[in-house]
Protein backbone atom coordinates (compact mmCIF):
# COMPACT_ATOMS: atom_id res chain seq x y z
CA UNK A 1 91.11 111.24 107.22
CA UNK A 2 93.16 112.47 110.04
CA UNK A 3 93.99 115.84 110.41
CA UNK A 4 97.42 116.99 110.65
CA UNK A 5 97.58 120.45 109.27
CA UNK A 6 97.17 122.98 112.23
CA UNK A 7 96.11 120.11 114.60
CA UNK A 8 97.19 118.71 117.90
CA UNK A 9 99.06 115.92 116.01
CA UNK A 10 102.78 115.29 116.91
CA UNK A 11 104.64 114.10 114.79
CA UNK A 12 108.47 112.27 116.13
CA UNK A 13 111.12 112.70 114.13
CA UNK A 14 114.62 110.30 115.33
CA UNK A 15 117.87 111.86 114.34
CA UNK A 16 118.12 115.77 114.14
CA UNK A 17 120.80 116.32 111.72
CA UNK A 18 120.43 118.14 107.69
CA UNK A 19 117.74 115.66 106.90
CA UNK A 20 115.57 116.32 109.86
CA UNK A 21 116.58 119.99 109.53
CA UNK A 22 115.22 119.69 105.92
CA UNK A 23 112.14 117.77 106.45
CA UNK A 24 111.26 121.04 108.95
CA UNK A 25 111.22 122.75 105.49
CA UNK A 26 108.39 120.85 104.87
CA UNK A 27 106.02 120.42 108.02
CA UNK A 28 106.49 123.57 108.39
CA UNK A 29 104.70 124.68 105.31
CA UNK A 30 102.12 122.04 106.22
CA UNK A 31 101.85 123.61 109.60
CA UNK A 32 102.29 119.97 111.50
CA UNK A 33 103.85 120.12 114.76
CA UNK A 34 107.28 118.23 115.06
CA UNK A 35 109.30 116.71 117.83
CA UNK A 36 112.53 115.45 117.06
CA UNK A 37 115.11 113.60 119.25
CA UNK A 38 118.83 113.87 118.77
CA UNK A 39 122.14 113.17 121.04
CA UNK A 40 124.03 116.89 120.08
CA UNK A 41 122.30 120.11 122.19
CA UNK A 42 123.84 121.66 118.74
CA UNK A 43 122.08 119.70 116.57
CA UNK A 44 121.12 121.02 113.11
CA UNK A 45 117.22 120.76 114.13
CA UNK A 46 117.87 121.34 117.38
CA UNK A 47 116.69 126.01 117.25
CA UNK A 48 114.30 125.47 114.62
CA UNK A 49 111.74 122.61 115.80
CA UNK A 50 108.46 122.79 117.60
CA UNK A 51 109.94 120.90 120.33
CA UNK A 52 113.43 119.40 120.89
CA UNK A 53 114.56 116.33 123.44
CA UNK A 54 118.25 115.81 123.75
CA UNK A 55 119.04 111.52 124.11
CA UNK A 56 120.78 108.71 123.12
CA UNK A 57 119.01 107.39 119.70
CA UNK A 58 120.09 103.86 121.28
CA UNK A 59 118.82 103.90 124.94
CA UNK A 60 116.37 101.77 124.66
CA UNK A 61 114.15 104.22 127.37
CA UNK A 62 115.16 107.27 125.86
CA UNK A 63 113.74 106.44 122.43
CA UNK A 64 110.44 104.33 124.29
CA UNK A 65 110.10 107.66 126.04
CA UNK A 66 110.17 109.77 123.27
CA UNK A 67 107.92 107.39 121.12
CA UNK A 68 105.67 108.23 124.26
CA UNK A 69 105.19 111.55 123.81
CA UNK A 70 104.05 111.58 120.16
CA UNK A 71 101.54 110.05 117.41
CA UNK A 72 103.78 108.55 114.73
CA UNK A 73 106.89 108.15 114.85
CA UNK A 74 109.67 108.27 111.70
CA UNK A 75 113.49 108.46 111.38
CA UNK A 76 116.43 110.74 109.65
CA UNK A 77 118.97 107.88 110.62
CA UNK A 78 118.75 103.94 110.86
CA UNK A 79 121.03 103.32 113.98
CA UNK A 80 118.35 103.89 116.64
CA UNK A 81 117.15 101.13 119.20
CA UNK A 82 114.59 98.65 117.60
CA UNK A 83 113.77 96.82 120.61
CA UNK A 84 112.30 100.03 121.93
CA UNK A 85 110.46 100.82 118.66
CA UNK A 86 109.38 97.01 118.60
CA UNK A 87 107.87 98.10 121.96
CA UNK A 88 106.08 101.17 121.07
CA UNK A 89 104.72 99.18 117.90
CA UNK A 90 103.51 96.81 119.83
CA UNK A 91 101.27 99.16 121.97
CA UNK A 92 100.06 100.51 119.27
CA UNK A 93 102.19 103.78 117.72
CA UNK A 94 102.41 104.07 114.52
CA UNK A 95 105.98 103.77 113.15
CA UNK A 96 107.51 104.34 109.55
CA UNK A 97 109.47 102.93 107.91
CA UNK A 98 108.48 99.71 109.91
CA UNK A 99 110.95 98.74 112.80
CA UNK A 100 111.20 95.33 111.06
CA UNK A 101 112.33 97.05 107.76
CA UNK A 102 115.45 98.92 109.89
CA UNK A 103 116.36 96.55 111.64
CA UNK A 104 116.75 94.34 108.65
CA UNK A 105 118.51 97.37 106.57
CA UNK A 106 120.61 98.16 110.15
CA UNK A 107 122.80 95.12 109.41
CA UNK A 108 125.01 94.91 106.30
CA UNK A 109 124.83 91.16 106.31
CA UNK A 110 121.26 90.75 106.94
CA UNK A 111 120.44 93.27 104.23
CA UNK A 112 122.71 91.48 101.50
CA UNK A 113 121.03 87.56 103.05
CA UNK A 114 116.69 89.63 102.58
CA UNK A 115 118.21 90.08 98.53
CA UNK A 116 119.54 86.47 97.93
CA UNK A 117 116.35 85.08 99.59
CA UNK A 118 113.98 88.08 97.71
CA UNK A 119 115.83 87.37 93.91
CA UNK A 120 117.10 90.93 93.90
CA UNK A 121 120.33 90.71 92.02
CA UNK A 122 123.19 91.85 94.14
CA UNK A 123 127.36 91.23 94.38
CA UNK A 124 128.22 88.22 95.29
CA UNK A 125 129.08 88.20 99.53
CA UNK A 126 130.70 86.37 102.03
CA UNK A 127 129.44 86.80 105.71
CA UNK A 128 132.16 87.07 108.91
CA UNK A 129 131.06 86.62 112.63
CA UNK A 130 134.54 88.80 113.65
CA UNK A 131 137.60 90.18 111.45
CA UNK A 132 139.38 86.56 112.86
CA UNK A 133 137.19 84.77 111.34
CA UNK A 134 137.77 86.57 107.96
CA UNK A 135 141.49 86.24 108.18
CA UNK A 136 140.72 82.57 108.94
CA UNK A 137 139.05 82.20 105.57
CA UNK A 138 141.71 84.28 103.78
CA UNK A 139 144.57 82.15 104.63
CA UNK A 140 142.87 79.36 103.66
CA UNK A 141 142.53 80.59 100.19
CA UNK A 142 138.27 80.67 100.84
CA UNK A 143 138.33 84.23 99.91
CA UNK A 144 140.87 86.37 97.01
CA UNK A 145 142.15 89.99 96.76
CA UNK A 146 141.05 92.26 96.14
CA UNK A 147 137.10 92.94 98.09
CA UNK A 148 135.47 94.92 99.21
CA UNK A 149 134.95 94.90 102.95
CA UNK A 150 132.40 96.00 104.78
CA UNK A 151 131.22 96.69 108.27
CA UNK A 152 128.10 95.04 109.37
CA UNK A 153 126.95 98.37 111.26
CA UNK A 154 127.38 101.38 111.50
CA UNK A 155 128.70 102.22 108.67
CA UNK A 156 128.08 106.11 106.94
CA UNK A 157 129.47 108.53 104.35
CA UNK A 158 132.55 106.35 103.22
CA UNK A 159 133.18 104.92 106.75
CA UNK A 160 132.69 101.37 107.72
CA UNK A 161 133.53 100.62 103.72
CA UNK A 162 137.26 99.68 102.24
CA UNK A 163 138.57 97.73 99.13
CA UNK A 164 141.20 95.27 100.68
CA UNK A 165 144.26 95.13 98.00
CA UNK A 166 146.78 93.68 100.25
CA UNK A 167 147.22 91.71 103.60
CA UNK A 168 148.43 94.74 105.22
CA UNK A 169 145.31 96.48 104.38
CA UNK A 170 143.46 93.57 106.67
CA UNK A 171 145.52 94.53 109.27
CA UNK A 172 144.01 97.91 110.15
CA UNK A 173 140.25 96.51 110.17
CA UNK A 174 138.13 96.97 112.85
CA UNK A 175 136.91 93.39 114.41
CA UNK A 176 133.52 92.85 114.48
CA UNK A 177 130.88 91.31 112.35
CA UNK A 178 131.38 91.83 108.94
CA UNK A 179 130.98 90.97 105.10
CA UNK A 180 133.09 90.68 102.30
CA UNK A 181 131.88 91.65 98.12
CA UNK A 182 133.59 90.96 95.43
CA UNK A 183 134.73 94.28 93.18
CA UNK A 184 132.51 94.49 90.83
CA UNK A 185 134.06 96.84 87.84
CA UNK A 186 131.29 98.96 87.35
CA UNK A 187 130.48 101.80 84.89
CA UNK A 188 128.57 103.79 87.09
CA UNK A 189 126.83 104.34 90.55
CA UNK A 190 123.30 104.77 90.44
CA UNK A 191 120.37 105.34 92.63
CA UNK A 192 116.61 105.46 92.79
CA UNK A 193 114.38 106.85 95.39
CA UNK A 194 110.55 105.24 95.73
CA UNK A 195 108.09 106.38 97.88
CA UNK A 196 105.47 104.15 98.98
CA UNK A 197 102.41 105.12 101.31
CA UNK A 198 99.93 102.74 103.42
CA UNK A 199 97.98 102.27 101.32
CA UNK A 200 100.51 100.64 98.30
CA UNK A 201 100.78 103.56 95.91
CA UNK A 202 104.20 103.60 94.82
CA UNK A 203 106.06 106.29 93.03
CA UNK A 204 109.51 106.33 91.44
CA UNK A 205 112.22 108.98 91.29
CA UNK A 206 114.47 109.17 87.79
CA UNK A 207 117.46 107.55 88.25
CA UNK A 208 120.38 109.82 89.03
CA UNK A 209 124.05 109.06 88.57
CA UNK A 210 126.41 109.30 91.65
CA UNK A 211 130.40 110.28 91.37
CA UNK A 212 132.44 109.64 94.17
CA UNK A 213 135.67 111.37 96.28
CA UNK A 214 138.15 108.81 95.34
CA UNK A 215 139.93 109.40 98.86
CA UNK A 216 136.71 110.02 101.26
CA UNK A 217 134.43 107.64 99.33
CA UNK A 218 132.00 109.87 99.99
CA UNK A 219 129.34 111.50 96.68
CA UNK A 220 130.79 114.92 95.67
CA UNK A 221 128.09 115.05 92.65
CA UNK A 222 124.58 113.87 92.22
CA UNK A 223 123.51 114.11 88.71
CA UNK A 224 119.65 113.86 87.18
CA UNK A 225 119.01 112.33 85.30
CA UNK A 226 121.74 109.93 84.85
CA UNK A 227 123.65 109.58 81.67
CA UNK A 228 122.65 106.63 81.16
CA UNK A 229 120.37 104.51 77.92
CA UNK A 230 116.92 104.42 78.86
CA UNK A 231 116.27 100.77 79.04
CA UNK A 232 119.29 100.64 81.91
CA UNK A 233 117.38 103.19 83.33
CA UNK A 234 114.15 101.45 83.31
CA UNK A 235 115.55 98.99 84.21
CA UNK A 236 116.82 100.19 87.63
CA UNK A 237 113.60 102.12 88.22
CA UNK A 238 112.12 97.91 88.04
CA UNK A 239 114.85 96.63 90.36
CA UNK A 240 113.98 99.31 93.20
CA UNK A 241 110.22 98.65 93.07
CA UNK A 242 110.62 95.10 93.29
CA UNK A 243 113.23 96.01 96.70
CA UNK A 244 110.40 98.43 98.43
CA UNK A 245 107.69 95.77 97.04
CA UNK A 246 110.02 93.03 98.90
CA UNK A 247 110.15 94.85 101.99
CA UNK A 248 106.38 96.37 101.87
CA UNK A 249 107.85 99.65 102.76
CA UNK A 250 106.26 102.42 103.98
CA UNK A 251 108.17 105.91 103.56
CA UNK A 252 111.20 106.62 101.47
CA UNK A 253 113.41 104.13 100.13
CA UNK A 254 116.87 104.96 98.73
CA UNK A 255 118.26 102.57 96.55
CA UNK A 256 121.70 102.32 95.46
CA UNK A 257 123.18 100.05 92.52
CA UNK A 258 126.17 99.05 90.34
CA UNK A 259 125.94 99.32 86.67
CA UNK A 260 128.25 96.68 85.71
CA UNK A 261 130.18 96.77 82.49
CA UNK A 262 127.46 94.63 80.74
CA UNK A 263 124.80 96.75 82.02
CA UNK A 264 123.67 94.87 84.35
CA UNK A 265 121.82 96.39 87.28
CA UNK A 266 123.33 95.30 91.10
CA UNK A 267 122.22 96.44 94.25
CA UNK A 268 124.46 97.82 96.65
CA UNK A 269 122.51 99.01 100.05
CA UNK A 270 119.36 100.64 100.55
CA UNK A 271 118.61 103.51 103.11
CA UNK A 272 114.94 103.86 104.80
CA UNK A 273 114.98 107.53 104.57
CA UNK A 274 115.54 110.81 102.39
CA UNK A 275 118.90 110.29 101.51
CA UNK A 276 121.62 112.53 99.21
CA UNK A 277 120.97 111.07 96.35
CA UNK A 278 117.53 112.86 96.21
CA UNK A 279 118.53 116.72 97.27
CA UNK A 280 118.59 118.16 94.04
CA UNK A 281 114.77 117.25 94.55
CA UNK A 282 114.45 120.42 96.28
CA UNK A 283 115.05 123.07 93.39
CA UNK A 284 114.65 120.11 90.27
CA UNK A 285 111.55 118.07 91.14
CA UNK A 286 107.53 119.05 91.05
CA UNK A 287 107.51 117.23 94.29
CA UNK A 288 111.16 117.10 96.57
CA UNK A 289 112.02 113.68 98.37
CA UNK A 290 111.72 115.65 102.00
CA UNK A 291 107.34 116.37 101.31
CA UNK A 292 106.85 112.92 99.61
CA UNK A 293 108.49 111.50 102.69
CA UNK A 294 105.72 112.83 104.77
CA UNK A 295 103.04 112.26 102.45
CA UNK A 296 104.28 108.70 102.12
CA UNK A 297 104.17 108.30 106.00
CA UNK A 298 100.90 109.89 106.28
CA UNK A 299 99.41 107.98 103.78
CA UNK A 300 98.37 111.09 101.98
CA UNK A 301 98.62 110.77 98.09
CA UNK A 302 101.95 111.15 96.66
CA UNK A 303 103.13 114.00 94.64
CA UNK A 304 104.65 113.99 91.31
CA UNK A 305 108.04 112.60 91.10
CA UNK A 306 109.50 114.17 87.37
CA UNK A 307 112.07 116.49 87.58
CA UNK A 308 111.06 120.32 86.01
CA UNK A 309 114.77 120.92 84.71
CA UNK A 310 118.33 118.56 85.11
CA UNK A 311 119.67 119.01 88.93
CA UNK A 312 122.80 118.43 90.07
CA UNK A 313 123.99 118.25 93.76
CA UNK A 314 127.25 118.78 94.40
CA UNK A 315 128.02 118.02 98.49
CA UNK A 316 129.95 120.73 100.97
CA UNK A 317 132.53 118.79 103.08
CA UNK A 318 135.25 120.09 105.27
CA UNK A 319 138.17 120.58 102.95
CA UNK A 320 141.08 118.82 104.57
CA UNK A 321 143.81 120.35 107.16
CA UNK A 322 140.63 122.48 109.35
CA UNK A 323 139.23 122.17 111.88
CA UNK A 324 137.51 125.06 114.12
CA UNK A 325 134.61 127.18 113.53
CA UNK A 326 133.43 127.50 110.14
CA UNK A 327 133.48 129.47 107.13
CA UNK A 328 132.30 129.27 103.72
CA UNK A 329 135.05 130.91 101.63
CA UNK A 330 133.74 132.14 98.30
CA UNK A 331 130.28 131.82 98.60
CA UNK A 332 129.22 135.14 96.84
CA UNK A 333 131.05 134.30 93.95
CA UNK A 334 128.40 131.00 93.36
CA UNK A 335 125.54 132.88 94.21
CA UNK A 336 126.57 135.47 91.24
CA UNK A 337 125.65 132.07 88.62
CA UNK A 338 122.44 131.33 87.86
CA UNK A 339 120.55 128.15 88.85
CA UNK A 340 122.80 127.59 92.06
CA UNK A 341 120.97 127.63 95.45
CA UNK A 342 123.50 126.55 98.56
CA UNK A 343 122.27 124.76 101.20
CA UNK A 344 123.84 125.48 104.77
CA UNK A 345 123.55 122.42 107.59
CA UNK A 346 123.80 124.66 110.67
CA UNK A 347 126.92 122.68 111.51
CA UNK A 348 128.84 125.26 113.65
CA UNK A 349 132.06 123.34 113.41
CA UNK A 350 133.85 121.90 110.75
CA UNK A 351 136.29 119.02 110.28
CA UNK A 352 137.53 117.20 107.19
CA UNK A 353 135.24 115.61 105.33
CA UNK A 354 132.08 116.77 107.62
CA UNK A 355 128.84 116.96 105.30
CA UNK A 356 128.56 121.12 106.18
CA UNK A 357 125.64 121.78 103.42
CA UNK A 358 125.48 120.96 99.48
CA UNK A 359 124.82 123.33 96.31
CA UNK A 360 122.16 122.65 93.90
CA UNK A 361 122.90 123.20 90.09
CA UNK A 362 119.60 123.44 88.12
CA UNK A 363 119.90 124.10 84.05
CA UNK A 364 117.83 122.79 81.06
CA UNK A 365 120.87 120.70 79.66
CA UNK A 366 122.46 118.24 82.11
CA UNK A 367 125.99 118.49 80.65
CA UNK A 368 126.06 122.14 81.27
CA UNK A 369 124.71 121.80 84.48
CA UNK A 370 127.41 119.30 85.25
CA UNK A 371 129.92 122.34 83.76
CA UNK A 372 128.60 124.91 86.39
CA UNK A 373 128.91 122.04 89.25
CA UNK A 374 132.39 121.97 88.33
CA UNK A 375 133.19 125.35 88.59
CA UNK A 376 130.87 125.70 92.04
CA UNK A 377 132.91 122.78 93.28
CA UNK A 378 135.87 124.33 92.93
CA UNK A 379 135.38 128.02 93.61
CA UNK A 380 133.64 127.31 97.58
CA UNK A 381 136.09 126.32 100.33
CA UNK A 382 134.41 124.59 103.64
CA UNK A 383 137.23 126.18 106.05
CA UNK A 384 138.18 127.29 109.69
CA UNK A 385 138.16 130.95 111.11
């Protein structure tokens, strides 16, 4: 096996923000030497990695460069150039999750067209070249209020998504390629994380329960396990297999789903990395998404996935009205409860709705650690000096 503990081995890391700072947790205490590439000089990785290169994630040289300059390559964020990592593949680096799995999971539209053709069970979804073509389609009655629309690209934390009510609301759209859902009235957001190494071992996350900023459509709590009965549970924990089995992933897969009124089990997007819904991993779990990451790239067996105690995450955005340098108002006061660790992002600068960090609720009972996230939630402000 190869060695990467204490080794010459590089390891590349695309995207330095709080998942790549996060992941440094981790090959740190493995002792593997990490290079990460990220736009912002001021990036949360940027002080605390073995080595840092400041670029565009979609310059097609600046990422074939990079990928030139290490020995496997993996990603905190899915908008980077594929043709470049199509490139490096080709010669021969090592690169995961797969540059054919991002690029499918990069586009909205392809994503939704890989579970129609794959029998995943998803929301029903109309694809748009432009935002003309959509208003096209509306007017002639192809397409009824309300939907959900969403862009193709690009979209993150709560941009890039909106439920379309009225015509006005089509109005302010941006215009490129797009799809359309139907709203689904659903009881609850879920997600499960699987990790899948080289080799094909496979290992499941429980499934946690998400709830939602109604105004930033953004999580403010991640609860495991979800309050949910165990078969729908099971049942999701299936659905997400039979995604990472689809795309014969390699790495972390975050899958997110519907739980429709009849208990039925939807999928909404996926994301080829550590993702939010799996922080409370770090305080909750025997083994936290950030390690099984790298043991699932490194095709080193995977760790237990069974949480210890209930976790909840509850996420630090900038509260509304600042923006400036930041400060976390009331902090002591959480750190006084038991069973909350706060996680800070490095994020000098705040601005509303910014992810700046999340809290971690840990308890034997999930209702009362639900309680506590409460009362965290609304005793820390994310302010401006």
């Amino acid at each position: 096996m190869k060695n990467y503990f204490s080794s010459n081995f590089k390891l590349g890391v695309l995207g330095g923000g709080q998942l790549g700072r996060m992941l440094l947790t981790e090959t740190q205490k493995f002792d593997i030497y990490t290079v990460i590439l990220d736009a912002s000089k001021d990036a949360p990785c940027a002080q605390i990695c073995n080595e840092f290169h400041q670029g565009d994630l979609l310059d097609f040289d600046t990422v074939y460069n990079f990928g030139k300059k290490v020995d496997l390559l993996t990603i905190e964020i899915e908008n980077v150039n594929i043709e470049a990592l199509e490139k490096l593949e080709s010669e021969g680096l090592a690169i995961y999750p797969k540059p054919k799995n991002i690029k499918t999971i990069q586009n909205k539209a392809s994503q939704k067209l890989f579970y129609v053709d794959n029998n995943i069970p998803t929301a029903d979804f109309s694809r748009f070249t432009s935002l003309e073509e959509l208003k096209h389609s509306f007017n002639n009655e192809a397409i009824e209020l309300p939907f959900v629309w969403k862009s193709a690209r690009f979209g993150y934390d709560g941009t890039g998504v909106k439920i379309v009510r009225t015509l006005d609301d089509l109005s302010n759209l941006p215009k490129g390629e797009c799809i359309t859902e139907k709203l689904i009235p659903f009881k609850n957001e879920l997600a499960v994380i699987v990790a899948r190494n080289k080799n094909g071992q496979t290992k499941i996350y429980p499934v946690v329960e998400m709830e939602f900023h109604p105004e930033a459509n953004q999580v403010e709590y991640v609860i495991c396990p979800a309050r949910i009965d165990q078969k729908v549970a099971e049942k999701a924990q299936e659905i997400a297999l039979k995604v990472a089995d689809a795309f014969n992933f390699v790495g972390l897969l975050a899958v997110e789903m519907f739980q429709t009124k009849e208990d039925k089990i939807l999928v909404n997007e996926v994301a080829p990395r550590t993702h939010n819904s799996g922080h409370y991993s770090i305080e909750a779990s025997y083994t936290n998404q950030f390690e099984q990451h790298l043991r699932s790239i490194l095709n080193l067996p995977l760790g237990k996935t069974e949480s210890k105690v209930a976790g909840i995450m509850v996420n630090l955005v900038g509260e509304e009205g600042y923006t400036g340098d930041v400060v976390y108002e009331n902090i002591e006061s959480i750190l006084e409860i038991d069973g909350v660790t706060p996680h800070i992002y490095g994020k000098k600068l705040t601005k509303p709705f910014r992810k700046m960090g999340h809290v971690t609720i840990v308890h034997e009972d999930v209702n009362t650690a639900r309680e506590i996230a409460q009362k965290v939630k609304e005793t820390v402000r994310v302010i401006a000096k």
